[in-house]
C-alpha atoms as a PDB file:
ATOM      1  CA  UNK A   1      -2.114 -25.946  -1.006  1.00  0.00           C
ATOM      2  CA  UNK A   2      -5.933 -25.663  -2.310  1.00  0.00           C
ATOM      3  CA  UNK A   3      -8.130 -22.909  -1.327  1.00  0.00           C
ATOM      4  CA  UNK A   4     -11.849 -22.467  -1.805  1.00  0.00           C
ATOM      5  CA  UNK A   5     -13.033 -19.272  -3.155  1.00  0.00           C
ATOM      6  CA  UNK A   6     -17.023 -19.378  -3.914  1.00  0.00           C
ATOM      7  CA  UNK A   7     -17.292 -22.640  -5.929  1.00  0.00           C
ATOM      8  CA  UNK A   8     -13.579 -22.886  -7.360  1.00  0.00           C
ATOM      9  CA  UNK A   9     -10.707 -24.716  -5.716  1.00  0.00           C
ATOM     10  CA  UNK A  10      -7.665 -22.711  -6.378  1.00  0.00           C
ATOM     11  CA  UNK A  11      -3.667 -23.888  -5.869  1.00  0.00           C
ATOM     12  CA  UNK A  12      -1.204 -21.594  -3.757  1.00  0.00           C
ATOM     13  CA  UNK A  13      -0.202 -20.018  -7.359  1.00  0.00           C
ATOM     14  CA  UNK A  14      -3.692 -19.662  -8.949  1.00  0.00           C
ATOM     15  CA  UNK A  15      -4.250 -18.203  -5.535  1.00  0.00           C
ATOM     16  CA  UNK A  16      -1.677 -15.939  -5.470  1.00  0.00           C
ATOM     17  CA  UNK A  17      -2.804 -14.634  -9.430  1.00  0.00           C
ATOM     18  CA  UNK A  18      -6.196 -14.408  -8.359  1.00  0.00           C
ATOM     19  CA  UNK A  19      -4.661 -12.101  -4.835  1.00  0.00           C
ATOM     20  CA  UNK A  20      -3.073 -10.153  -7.408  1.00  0.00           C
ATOM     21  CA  UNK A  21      -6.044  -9.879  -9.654  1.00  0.00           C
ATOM     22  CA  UNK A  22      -8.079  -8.519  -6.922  1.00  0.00           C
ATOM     23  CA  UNK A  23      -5.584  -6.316  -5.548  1.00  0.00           C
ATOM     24  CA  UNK A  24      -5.265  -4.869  -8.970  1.00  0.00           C
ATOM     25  CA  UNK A  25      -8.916  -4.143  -9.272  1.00  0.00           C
ATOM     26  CA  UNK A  26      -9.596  -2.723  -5.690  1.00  0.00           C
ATOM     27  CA  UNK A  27      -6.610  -0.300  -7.020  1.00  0.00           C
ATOM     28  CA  UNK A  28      -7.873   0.430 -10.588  1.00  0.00           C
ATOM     29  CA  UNK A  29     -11.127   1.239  -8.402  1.00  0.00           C
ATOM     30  CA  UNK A  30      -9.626   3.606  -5.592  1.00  0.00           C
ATOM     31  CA  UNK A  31      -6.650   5.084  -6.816  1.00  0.00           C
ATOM     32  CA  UNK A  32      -8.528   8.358  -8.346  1.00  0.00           C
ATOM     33  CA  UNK A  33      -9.459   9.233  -5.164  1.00  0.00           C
ATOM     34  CA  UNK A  34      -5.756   9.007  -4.135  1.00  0.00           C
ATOM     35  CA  UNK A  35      -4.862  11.429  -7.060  1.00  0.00           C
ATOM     36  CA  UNK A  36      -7.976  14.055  -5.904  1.00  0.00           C
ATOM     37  CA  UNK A  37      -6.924  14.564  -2.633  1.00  0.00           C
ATOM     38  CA  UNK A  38      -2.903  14.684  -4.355  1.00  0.00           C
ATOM     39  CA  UNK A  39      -3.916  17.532  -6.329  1.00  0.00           C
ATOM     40  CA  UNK A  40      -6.280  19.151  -3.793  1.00  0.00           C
ATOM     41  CA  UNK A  41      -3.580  21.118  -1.798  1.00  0.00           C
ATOM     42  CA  UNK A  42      -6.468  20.882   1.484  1.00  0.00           C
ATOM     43  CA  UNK A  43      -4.453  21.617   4.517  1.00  0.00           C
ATOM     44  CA  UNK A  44      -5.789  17.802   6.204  1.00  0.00           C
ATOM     45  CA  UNK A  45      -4.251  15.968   4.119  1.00  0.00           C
ATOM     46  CA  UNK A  46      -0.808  14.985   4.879  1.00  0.00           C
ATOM     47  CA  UNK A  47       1.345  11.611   4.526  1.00  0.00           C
ATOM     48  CA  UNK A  48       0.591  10.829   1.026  1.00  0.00           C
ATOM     49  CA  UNK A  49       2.511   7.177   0.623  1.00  0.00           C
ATOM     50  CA  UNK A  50       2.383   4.992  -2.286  1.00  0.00           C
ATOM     51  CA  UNK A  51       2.930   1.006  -1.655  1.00  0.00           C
ATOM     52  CA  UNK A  52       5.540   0.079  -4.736  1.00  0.00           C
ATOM     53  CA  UNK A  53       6.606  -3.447  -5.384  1.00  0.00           C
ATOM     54  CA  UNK A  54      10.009  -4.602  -6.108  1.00  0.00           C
ATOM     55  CA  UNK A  55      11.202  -7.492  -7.846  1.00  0.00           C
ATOM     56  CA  UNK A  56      13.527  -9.644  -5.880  1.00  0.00           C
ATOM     57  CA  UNK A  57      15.373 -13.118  -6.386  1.00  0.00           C
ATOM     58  CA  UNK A  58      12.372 -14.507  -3.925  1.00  0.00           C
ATOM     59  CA  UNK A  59       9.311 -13.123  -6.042  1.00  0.00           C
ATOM     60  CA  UNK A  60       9.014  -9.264  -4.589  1.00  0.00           C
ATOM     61  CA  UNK A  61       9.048  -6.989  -2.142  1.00  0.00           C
ATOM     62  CA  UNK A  62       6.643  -4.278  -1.084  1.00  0.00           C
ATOM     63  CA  UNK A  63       7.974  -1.380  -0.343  1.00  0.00           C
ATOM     64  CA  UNK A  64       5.983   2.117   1.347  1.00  0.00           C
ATOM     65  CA  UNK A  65       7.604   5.173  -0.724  1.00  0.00           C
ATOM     66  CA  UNK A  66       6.017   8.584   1.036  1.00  0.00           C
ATOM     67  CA  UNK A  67       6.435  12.364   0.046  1.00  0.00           C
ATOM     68  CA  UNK A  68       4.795  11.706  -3.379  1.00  0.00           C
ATOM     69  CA  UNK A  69       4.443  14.246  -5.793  1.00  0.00           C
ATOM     70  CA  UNK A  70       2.556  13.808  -8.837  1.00  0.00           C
ATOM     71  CA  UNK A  71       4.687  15.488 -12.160  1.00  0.00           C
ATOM     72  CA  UNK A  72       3.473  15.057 -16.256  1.00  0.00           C
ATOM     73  CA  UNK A  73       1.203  11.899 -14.815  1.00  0.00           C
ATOM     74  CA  UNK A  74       4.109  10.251 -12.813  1.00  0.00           C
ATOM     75  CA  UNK A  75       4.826   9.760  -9.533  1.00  0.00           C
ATOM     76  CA  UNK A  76       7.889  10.361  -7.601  1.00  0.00           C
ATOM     77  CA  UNK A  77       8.884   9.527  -3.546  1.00  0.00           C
ATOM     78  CA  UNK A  78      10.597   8.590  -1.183  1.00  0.00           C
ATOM     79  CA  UNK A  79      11.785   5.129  -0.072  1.00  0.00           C
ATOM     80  CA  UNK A  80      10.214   5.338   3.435  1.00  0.00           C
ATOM     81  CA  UNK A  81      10.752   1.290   4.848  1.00  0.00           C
ATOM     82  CA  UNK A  82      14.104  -0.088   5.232  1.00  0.00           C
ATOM     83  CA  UNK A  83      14.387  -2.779   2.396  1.00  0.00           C
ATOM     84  CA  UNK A  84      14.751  -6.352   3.311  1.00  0.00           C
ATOM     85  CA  UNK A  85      15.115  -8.146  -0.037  1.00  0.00           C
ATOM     86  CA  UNK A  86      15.853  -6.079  -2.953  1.00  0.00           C
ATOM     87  CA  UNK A  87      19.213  -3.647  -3.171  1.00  0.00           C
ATOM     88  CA  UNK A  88      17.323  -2.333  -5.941  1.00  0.00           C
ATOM     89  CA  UNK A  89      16.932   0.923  -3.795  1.00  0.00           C
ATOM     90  CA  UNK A  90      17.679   2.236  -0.263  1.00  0.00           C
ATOM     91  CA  UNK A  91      15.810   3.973   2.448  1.00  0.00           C
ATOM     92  CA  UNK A  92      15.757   7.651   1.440  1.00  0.00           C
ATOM     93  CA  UNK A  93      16.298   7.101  -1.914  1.00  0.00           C
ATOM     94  CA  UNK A  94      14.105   9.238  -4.083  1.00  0.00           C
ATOM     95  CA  UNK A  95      12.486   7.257  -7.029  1.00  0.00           C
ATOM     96  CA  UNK A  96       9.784   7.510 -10.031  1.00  0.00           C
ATOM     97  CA  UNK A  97       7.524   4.692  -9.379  1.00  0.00           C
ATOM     98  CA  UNK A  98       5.929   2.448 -12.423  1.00  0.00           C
ATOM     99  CA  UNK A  99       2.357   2.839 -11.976  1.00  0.00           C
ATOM    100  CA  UNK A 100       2.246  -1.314 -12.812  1.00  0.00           C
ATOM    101  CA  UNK A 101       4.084  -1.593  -9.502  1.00  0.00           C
ATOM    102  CA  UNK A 102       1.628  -0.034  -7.480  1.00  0.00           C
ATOM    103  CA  UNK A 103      -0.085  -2.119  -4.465  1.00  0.00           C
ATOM    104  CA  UNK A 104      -1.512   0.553  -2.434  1.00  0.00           C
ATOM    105  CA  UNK A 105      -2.250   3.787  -1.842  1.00  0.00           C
ATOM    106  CA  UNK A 106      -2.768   5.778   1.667  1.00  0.00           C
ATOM    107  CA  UNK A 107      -3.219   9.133   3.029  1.00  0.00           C
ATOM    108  CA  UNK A 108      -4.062  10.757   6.577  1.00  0.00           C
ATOM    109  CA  UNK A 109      -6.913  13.199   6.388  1.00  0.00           C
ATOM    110  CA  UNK A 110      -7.394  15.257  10.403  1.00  0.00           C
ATOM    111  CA  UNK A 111      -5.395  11.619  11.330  1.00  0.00           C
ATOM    112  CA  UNK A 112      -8.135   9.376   9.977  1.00  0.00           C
ATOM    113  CA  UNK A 113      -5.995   6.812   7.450  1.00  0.00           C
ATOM    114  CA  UNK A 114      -7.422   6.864   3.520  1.00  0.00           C
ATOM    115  CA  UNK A 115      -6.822   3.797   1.804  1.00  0.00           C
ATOM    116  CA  UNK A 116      -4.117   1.609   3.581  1.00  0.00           C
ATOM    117  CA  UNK A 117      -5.891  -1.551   2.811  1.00  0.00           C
ATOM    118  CA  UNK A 118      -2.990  -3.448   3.327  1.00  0.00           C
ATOM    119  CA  UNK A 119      -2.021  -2.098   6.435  1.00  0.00           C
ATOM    120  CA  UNK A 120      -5.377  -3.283   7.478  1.00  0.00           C
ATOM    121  CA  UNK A 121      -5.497  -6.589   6.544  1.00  0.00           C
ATOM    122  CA  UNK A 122      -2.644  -6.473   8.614  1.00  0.00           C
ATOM    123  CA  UNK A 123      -3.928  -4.590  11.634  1.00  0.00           C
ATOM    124  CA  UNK A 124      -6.817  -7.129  11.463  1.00  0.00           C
ATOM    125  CA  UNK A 125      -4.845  -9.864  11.739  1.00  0.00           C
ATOM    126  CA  UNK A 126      -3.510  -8.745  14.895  1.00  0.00           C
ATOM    127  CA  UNK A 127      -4.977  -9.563  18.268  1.00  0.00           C
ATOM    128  CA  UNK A 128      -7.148  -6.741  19.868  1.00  0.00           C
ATOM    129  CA  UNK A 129      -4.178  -5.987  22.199  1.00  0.00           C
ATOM    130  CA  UNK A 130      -1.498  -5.537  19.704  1.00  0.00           C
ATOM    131  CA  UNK A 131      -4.693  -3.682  17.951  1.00  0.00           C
ATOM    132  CA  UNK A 132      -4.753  -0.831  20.503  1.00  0.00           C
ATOM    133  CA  UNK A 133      -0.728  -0.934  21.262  1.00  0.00           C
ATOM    134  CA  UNK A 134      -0.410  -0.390  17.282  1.00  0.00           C
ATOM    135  CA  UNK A 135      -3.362   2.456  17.118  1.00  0.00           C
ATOM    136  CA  UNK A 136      -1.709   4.204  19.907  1.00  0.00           C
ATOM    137  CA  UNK A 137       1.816   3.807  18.487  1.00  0.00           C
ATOM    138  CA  UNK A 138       0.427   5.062  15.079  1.00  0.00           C
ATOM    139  CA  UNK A 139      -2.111   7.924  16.583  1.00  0.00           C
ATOM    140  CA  UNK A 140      -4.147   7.055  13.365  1.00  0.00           C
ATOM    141  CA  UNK A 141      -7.652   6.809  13.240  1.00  0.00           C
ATOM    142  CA  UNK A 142      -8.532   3.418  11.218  1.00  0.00           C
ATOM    143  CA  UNK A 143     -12.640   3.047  10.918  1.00  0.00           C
ATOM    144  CA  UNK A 144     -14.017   0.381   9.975  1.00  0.00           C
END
């Protein structure tokens, strides 16, 4: 498979570098602000989630691991998604996570979602109806 990005024609695995290259970046950029409202104690903030990938015998998995607490500059959580791929860990299991498996970050501040940028590329890929059933389902407010 080629895709166009600006002028360059990329293959599925060039593709898939340059995903992860980007990805990387937009968390290099962002994940301070992650860490700031960690360490702010405000009383808003709640659901502090961490997206951590796994390796698997397919590539990886991505995994959401929630109650994070940030100790001597690592994090630890919970696994908080039932894995489908790795046996590497369970749901419930508590973990350190590598900060090179990092995908995403997310937090809900008076229930408007921080960060969560893959859970909206995936909420926009949805059609406006499963849009609203998810919102409602969630009670998070996503802007825009």
């Amino acid at each position: 498979m080629i895709v166009q990005v600006g002028s360059a024609n990329l293959t599925h695995s060039s593709f898939s570098y340059f995903f992860r290259l980007f990805s990387s970046e937009l968390l290099n950029k962002t994940l301070d602000k992650f860490n700031e409202a960690l360490k702010s104690g405000k009383p808003d903030f709640e659901y502090f989630a961490l997206k951590t990938r796994f390796n698997t015998p397919n590539g990886g998995e991505h995994i959401w691991v929630s109650n994070i607490i940030l100790k001597e500059g690592k994090y630890f959580g919970v696994i908080d998604n039932l894995p489908e791929s790795t046996t590497d860990v369970k749901l419930g299991d508590t973990i350190q996570i590598k900060n090179d498996n990092i995908t995403d970050w997310m937090y809900i501040d008076n229930q408007k979602l921080r960060g969560g940028y893959t859970l909206r590329v995936v909420r926009n890929r949805m059609t406006e109806t499963e849009r609203k059933q998810f919102d409602a389902d969630s009670g998070l407010i996503i802007e825009e």
